[in-house]
PDB file of N, CA and C in Angstrom:
ATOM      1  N   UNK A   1     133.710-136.944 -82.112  1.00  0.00           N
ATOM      2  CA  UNK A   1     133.240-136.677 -80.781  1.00  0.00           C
ATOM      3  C   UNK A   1     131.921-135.911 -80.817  1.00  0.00           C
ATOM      4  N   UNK A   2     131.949-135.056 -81.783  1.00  0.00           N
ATOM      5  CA  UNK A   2     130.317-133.954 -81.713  1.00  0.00           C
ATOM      6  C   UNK A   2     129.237-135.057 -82.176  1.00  0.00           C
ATOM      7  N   UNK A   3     129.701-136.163 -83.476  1.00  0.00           N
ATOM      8  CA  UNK A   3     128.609-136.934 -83.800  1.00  0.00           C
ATOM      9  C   UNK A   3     128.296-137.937 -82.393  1.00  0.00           C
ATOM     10  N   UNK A   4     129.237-138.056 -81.129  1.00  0.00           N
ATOM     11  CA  UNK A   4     128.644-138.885 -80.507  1.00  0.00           C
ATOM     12  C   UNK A   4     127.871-138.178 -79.329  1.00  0.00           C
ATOM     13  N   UNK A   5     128.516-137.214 -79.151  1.00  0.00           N
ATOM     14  CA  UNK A   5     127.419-136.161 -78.006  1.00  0.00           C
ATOM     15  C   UNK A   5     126.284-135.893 -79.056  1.00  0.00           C
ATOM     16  N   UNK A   6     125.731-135.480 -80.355  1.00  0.00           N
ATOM     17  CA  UNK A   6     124.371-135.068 -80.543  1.00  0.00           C
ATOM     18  C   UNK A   6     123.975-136.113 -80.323  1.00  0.00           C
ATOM     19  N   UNK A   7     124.150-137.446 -80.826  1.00  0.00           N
ATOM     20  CA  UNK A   7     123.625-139.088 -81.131  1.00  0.00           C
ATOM     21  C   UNK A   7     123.369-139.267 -79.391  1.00  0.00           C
ATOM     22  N   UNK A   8     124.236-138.944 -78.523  1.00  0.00           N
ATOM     23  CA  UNK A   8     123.826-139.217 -77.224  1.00  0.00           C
ATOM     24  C   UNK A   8     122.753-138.179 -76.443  1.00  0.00           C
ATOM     25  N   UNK A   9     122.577-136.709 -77.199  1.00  0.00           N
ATOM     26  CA  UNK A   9     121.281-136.049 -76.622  1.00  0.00           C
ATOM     27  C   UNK A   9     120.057-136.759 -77.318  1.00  0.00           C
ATOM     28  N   UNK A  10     120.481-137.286 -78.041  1.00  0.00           N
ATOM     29  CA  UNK A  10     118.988-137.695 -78.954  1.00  0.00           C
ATOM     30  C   UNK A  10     118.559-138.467 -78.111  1.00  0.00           C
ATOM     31  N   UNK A  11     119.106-139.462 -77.813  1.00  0.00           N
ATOM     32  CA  UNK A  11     118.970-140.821 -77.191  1.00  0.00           C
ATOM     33  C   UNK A  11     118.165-140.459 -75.854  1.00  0.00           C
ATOM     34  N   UNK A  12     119.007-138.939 -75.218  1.00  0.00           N
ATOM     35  CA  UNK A  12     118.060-138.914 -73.782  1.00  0.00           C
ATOM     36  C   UNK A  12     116.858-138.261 -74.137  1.00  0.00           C
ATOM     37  N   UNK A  13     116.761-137.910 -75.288  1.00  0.00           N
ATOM     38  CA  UNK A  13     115.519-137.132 -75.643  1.00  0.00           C
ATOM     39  C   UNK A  13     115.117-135.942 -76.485  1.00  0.00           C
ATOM     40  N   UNK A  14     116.216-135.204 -76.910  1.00  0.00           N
ATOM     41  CA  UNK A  14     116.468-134.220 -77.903  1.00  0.00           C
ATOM     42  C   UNK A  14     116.058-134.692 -78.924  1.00  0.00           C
ATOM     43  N   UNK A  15     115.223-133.701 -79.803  1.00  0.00           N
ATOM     44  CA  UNK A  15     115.618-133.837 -81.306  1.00  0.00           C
ATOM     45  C   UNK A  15     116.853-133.264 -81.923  1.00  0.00           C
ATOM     46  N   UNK A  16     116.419-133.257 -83.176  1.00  0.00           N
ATOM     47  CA  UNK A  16     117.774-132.825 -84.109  1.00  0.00           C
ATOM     48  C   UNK A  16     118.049-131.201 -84.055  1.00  0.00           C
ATOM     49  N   UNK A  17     117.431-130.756 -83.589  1.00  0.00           N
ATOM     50  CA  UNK A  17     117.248-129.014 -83.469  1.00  0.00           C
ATOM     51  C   UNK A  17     117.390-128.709 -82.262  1.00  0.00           C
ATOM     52  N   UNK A  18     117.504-129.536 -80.753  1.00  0.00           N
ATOM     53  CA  UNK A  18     117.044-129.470 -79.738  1.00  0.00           C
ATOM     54  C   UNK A  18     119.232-129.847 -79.463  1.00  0.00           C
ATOM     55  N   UNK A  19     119.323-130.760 -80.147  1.00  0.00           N
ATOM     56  CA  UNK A  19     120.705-131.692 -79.923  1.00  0.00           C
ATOM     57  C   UNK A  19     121.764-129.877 -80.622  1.00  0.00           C
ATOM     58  N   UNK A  20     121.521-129.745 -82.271  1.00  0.00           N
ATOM     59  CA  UNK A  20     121.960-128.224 -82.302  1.00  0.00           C
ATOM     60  C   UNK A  20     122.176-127.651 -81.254  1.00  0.00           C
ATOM     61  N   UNK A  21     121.409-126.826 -81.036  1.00  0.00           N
ATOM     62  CA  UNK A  21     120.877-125.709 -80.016  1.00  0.00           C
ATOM     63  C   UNK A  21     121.879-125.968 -79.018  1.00  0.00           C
ATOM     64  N   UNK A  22     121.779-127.036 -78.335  1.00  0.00           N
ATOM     65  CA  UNK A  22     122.152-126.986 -77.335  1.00  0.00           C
ATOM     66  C   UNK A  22     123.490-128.051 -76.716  1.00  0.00           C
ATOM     67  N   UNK A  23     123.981-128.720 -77.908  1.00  0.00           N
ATOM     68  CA  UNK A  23     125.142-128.939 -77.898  1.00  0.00           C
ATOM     69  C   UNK A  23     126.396-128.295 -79.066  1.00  0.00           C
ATOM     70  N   UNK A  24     125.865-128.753 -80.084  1.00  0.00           N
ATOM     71  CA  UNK A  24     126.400-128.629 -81.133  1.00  0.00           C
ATOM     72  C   UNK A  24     126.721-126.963 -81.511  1.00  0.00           C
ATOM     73  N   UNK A  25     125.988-126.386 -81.013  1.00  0.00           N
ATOM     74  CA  UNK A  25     126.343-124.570 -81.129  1.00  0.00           C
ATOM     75  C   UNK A  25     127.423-123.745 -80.132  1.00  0.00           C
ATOM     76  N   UNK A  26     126.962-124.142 -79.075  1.00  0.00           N
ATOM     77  CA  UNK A  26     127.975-123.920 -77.938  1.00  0.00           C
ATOM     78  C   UNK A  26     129.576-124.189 -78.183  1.00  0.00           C
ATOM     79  N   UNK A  27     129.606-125.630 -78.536  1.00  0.00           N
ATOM     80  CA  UNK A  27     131.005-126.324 -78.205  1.00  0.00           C
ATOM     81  C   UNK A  27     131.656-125.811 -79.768  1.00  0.00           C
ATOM     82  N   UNK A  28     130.857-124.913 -80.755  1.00  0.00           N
ATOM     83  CA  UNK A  28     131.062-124.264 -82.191  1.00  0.00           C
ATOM     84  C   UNK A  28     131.543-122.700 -81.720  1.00  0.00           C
ATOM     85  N   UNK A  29     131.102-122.377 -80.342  1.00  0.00           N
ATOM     86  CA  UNK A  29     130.811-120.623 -80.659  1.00  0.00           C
ATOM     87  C   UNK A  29     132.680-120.294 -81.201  1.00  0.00           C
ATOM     88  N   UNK A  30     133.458-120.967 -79.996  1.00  0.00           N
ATOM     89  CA  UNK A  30     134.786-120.880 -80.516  1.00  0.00           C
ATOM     90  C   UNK A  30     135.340-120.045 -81.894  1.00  0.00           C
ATOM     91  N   UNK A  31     134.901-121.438 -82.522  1.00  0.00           N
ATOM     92  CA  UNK A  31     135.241-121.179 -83.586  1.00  0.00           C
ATOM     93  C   UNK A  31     134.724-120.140 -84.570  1.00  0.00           C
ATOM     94  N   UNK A  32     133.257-119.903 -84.284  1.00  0.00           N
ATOM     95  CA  UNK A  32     132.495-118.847 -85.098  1.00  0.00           C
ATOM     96  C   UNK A  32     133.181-117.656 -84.943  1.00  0.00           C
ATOM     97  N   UNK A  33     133.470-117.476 -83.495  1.00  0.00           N
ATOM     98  CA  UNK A  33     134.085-116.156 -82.636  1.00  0.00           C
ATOM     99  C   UNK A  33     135.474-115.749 -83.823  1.00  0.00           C
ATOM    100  N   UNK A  34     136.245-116.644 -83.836  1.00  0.00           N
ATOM    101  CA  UNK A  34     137.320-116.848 -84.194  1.00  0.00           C
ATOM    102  C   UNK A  34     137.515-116.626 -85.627  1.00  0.00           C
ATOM    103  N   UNK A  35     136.739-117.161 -86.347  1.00  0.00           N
ATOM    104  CA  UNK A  35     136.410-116.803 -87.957  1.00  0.00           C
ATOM    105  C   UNK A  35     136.053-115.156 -88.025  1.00  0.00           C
ATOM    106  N   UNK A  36     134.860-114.890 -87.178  1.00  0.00           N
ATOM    107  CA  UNK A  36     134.396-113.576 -87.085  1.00  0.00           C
ATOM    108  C   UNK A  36     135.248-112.342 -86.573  1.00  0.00           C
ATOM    109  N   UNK A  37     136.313-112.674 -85.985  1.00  0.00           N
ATOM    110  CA  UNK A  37     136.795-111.540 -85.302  1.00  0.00           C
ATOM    111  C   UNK A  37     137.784-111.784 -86.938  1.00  0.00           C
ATOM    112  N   UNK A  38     138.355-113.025 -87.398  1.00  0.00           N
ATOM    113  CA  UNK A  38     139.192-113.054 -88.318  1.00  0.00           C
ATOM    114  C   UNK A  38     138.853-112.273 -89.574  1.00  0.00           C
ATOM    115  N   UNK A  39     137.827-112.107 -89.626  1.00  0.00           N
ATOM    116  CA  UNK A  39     137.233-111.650 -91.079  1.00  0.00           C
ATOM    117  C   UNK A  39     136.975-110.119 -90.833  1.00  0.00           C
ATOM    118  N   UNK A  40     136.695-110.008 -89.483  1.00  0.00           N
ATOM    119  CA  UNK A  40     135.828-108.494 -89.288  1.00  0.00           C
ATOM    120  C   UNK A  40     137.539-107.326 -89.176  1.00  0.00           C
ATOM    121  N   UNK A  41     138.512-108.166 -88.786  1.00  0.00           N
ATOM    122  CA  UNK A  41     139.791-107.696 -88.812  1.00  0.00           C
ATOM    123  C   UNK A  41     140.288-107.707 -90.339  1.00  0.00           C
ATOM    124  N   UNK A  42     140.624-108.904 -90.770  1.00  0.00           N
ATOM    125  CA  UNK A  42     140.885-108.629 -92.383  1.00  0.00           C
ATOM    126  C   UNK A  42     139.851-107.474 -93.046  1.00  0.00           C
ATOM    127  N   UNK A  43     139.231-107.634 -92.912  1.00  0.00           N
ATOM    128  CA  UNK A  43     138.353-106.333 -93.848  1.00  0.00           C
ATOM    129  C   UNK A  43     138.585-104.926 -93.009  1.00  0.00           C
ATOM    130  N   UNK A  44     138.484-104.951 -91.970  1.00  0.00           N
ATOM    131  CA  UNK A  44     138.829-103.586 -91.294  1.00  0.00           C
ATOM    132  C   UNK A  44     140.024-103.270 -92.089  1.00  0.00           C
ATOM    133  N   UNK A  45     140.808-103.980 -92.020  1.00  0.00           N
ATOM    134  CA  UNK A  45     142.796-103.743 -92.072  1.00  0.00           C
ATOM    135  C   UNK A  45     143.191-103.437 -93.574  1.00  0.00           C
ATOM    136  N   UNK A  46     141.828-103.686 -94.821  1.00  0.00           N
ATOM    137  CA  UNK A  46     142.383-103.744 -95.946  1.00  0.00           C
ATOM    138  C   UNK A  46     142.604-102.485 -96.565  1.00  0.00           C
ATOM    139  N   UNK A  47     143.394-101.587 -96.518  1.00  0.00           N
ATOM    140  CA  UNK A  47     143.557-100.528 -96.976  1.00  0.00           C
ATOM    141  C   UNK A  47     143.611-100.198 -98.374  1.00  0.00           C
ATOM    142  N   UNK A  48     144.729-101.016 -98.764  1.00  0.00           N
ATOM    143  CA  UNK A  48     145.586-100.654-100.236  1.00  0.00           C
ATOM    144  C   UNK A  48     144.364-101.143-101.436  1.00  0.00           C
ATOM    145  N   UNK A  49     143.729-102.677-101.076  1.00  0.00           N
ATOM    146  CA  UNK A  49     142.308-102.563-101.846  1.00  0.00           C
ATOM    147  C   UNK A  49     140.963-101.826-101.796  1.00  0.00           C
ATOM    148  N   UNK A  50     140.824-101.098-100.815  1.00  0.00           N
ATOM    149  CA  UNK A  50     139.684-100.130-100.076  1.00  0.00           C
ATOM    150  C   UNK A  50     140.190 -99.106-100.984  1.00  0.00           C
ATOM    151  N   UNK A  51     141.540 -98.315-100.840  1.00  0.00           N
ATOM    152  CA  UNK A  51     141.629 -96.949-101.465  1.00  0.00           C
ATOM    153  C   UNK A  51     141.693 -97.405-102.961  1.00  0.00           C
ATOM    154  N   UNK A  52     141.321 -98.591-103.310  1.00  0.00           N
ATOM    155  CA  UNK A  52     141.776 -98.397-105.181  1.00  0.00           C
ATOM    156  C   UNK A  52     140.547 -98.656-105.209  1.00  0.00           C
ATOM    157  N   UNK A  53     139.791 -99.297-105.071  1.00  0.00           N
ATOM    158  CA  UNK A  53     138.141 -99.795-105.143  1.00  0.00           C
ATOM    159  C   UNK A  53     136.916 -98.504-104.743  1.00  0.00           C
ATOM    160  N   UNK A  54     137.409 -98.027-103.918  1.00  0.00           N
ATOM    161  CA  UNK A  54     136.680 -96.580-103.212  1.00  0.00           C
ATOM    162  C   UNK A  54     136.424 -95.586-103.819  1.00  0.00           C
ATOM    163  N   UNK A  55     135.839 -95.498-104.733  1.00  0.00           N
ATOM    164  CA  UNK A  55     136.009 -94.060-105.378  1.00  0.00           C
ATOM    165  C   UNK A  55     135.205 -92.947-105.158  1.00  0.00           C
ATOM    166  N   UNK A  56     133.941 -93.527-105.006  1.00  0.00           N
ATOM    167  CA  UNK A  56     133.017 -92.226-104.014  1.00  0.00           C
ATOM    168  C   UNK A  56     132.885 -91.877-103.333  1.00  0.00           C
ATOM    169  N   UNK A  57     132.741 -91.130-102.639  1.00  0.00           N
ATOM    170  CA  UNK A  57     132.514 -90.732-100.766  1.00  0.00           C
ATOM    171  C   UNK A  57     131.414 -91.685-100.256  1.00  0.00           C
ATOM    172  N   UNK A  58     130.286 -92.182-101.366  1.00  0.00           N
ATOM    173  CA  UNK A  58     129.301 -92.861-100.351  1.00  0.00           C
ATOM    174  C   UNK A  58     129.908 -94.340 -99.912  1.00  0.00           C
ATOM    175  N   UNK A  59     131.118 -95.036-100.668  1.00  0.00           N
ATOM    176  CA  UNK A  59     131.196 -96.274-100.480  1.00  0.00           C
ATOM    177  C   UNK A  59     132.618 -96.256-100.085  1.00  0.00           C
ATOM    178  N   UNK A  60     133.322 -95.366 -99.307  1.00  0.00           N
ATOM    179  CA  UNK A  60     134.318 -95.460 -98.388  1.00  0.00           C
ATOM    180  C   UNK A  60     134.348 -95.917 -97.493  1.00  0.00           C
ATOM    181  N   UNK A  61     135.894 -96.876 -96.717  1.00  0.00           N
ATOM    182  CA  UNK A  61     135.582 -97.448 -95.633  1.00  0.00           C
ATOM    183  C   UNK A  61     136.339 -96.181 -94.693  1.00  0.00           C
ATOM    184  N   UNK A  62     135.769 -96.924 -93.569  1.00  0.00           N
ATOM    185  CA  UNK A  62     136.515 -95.778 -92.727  1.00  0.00           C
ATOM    186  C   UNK A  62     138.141 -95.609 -92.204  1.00  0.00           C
ATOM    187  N   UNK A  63     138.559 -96.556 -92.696  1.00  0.00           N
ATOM    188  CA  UNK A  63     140.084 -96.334 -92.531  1.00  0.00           C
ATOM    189  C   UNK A  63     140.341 -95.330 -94.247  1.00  0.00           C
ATOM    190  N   UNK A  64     139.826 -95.808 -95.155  1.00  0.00           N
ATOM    191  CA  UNK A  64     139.383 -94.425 -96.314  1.00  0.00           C
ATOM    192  C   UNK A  64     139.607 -93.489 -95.752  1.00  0.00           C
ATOM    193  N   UNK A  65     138.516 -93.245 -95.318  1.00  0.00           N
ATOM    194  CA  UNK A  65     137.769 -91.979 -94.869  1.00  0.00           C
ATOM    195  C   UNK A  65     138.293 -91.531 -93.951  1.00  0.00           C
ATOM    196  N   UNK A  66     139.655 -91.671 -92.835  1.00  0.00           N
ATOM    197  CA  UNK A  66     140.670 -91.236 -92.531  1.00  0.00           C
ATOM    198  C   UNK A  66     141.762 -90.546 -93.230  1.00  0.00           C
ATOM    199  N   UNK A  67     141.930 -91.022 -94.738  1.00  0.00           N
ATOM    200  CA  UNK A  67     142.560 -90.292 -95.514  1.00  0.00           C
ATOM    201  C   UNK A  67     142.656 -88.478 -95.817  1.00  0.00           C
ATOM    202  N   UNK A  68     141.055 -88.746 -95.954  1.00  0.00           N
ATOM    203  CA  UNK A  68     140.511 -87.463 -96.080  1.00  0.00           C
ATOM    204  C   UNK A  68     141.027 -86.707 -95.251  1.00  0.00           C
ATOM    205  N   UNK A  69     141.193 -87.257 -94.124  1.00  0.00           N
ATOM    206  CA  UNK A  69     141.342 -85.857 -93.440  1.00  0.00           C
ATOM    207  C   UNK A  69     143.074 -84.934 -93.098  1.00  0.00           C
ATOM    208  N   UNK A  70     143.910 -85.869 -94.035  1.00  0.00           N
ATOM    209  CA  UNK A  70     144.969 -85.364 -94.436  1.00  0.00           C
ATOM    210  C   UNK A  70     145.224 -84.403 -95.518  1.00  0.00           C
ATOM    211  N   UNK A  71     146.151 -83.687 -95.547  1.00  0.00           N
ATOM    212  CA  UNK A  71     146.724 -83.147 -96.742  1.00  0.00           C
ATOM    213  C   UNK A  71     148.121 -82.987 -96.654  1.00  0.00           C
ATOM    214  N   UNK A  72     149.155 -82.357 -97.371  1.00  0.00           N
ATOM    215  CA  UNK A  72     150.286 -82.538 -97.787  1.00  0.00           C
ATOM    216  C   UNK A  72     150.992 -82.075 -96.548  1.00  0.00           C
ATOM    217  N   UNK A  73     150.520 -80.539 -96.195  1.00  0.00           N
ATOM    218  CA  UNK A  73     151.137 -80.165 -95.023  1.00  0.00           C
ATOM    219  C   UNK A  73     150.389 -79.619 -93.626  1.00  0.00           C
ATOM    220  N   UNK A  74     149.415 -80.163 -93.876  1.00  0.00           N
ATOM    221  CA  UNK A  74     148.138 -80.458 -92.742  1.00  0.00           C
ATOM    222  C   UNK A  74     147.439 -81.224 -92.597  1.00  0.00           C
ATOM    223  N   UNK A  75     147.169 -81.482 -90.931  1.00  0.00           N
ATOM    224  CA  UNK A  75     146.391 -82.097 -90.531  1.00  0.00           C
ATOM    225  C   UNK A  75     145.274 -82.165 -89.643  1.00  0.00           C
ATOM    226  N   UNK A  76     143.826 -82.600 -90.181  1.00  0.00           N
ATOM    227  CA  UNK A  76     142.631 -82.134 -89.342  1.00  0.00           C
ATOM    228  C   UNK A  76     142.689 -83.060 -87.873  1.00  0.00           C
ATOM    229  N   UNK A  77     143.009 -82.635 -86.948  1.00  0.00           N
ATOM    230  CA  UNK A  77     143.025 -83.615 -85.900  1.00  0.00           C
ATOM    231  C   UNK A  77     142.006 -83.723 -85.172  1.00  0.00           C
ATOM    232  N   UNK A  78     141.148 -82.717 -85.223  1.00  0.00           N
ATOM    233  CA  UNK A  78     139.933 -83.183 -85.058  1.00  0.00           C
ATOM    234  C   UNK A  78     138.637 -83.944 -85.949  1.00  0.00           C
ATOM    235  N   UNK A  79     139.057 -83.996 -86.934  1.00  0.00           N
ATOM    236  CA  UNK A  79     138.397 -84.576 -87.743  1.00  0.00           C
ATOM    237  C   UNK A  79     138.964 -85.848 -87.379  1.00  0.00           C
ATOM    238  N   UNK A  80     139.913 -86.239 -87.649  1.00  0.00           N
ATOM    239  CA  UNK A  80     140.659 -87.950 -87.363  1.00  0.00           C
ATOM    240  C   UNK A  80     140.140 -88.161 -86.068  1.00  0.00           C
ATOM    241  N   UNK A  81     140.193 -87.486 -84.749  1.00  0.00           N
ATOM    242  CA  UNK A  81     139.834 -88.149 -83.585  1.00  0.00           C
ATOM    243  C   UNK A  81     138.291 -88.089 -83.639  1.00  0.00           C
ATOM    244  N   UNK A  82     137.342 -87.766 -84.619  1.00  0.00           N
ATOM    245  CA  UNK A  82     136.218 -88.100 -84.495  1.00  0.00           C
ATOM    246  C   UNK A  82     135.662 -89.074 -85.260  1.00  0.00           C
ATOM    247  N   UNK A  83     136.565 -89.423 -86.476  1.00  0.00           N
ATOM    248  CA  UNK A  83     135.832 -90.410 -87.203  1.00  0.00           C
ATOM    249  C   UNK A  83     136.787 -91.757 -86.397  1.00  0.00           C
ATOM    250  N   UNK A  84     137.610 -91.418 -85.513  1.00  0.00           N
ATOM    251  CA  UNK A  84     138.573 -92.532 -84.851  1.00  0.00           C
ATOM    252  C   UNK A  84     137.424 -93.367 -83.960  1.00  0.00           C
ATOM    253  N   UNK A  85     136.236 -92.637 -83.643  1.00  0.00           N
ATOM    254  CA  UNK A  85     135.423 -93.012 -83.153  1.00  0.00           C
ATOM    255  C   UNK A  85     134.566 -94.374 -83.123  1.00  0.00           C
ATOM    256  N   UNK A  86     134.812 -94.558 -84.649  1.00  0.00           N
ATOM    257  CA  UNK A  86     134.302 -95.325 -85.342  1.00  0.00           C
ATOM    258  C   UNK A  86     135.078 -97.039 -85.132  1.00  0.00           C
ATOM    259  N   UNK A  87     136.535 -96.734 -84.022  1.00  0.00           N
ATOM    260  CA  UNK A  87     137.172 -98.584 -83.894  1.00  0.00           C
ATOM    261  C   UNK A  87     136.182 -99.072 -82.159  1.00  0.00           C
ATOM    262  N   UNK A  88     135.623 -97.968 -81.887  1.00  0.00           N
ATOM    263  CA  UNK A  88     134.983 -98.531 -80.754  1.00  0.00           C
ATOM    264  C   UNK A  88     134.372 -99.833 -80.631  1.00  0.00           C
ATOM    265  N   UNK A  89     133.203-100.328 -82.013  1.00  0.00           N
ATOM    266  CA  UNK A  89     132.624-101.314 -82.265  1.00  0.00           C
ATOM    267  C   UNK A  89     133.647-102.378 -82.321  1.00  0.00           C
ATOM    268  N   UNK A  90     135.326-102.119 -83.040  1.00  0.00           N
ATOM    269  CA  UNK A  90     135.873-103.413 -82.801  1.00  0.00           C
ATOM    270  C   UNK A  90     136.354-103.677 -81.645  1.00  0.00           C
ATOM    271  N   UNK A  91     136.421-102.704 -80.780  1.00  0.00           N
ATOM    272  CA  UNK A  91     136.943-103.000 -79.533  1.00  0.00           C
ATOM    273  C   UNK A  91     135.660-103.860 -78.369  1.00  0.00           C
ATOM    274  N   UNK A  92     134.337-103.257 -78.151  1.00  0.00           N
ATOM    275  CA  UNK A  92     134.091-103.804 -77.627  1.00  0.00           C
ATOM    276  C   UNK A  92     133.452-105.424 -78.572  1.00  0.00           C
ATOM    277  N   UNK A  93     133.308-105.757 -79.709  1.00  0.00           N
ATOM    278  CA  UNK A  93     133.541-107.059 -80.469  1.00  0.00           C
ATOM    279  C   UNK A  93     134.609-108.213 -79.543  1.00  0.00           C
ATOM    280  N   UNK A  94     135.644-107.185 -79.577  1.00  0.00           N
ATOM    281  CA  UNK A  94     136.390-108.046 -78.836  1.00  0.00           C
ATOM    282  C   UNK A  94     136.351-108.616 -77.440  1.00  0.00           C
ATOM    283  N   UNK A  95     135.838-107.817 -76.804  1.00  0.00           N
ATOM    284  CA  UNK A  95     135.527-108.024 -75.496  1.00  0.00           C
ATOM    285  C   UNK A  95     134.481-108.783 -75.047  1.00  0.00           C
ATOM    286  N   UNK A  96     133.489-108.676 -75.745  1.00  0.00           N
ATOM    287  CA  UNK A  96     132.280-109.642 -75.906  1.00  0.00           C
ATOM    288  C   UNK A  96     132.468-111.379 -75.822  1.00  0.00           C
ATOM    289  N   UNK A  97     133.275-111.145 -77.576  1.00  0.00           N
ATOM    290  CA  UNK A  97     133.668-112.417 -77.842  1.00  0.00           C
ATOM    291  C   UNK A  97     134.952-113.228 -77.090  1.00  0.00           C
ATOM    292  N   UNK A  98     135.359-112.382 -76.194  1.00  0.00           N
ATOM    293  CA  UNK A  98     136.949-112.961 -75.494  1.00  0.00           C
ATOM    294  C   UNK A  98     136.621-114.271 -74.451  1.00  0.00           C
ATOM    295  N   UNK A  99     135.213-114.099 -73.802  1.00  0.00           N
ATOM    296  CA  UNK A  99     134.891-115.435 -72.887  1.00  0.00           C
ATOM    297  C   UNK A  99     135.013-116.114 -73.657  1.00  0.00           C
ATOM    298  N   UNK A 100     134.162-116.227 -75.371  1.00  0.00           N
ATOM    299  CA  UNK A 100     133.984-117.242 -75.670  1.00  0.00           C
ATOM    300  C   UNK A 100     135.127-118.004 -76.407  1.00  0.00           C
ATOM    301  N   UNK A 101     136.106-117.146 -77.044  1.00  0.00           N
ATOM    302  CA  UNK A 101     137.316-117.731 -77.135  1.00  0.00           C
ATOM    303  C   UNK A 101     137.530-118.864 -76.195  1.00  0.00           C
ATOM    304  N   UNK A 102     138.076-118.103 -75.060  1.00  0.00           N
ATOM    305  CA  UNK A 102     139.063-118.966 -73.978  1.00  0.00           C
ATOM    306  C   UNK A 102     137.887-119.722 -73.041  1.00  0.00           C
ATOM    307  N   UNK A 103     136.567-120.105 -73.314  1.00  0.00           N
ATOM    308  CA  UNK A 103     136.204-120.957 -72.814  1.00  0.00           C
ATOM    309  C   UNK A 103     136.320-122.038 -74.299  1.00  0.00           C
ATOM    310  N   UNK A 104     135.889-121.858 -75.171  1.00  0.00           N
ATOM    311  CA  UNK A 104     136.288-122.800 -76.384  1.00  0.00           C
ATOM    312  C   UNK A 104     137.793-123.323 -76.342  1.00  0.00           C
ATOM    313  N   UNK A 105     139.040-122.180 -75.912  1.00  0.00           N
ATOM    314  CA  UNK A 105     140.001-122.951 -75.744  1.00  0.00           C
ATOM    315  C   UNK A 105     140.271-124.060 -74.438  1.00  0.00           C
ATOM    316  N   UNK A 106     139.598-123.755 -73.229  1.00  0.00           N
ATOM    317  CA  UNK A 106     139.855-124.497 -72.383  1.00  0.00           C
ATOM    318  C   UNK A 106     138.891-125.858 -72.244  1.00  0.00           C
ATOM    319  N   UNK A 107     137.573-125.494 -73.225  1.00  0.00           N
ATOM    320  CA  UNK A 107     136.441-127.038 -73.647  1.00  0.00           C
ATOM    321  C   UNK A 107     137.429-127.921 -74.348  1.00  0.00           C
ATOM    322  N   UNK A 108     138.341-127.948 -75.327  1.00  0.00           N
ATOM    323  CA  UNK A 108     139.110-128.104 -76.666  1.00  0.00           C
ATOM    324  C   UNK A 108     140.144-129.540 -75.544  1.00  0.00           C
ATOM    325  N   UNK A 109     140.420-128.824 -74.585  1.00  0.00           N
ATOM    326  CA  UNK A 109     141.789-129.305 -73.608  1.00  0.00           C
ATOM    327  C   UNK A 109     140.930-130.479 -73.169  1.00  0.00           C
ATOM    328  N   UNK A 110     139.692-130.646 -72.323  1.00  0.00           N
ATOM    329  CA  UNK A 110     139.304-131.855 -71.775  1.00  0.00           C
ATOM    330  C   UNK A 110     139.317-133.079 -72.508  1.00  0.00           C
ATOM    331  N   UNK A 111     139.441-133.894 -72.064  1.00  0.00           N
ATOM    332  CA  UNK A 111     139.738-135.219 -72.547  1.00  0.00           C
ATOM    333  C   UNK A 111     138.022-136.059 -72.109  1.00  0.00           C
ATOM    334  N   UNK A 112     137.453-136.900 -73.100  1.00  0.00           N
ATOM    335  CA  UNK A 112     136.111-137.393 -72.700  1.00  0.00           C
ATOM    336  C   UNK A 112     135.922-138.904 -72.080  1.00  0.00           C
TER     337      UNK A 112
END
């Protein structure tokens, strides 16, 4: 179906960069969205390989670097609610990318 919509912008006049752009990327964001939130979550979430791989303070992730601010029988709670600071970026990620989800899911449904 995508090879016959670019083949049919060409035809009205698009080039091959023009047919991209403006078909072929759009009716993709879906999926980019979808890979990207997938990957930007797997790597957020990886803990158990982050704390064995991590060994310096400069190349900690920040779920790491939450560690820190524990100890055996204390806890910095202000330190945690400030580096907690730091899931804001995935939150609004998500929000950004949420049109383009559920318009990719509801493009997906039409029949041509």
């Amino acid at each position: 179906m995508l090879i016959e919509l670019s083949q049919a912008a060409q035809i009205d006049g698009c080039n091959r960069w023009q047919a991209f752009w403006r078909i072929e990327l759009p009716m993709a964001k879906s999926g980019i969205a979808s890979a990207g939130i997938f990957a930007f979550l797997a790597s957020w979430n990886e803990f158990a390989l982050a704390t064995q791989l991590c060994r310096s303070p400069d190349t900690k992730t920040p779920s790491v670097g939450l560690m820190d601010f524990t100890a055996q029988f204390s806890v910095d709670w202000a330190g945690i609610c400030a580096m907690a600071v730091i899931i804001i970026p995935a939150i609004m990620l998500t929000f950004i990318v949420h049109k383009h989800l559920i318009a990719g899911l509801t493009l997906d449904g039409v029949k041509g």
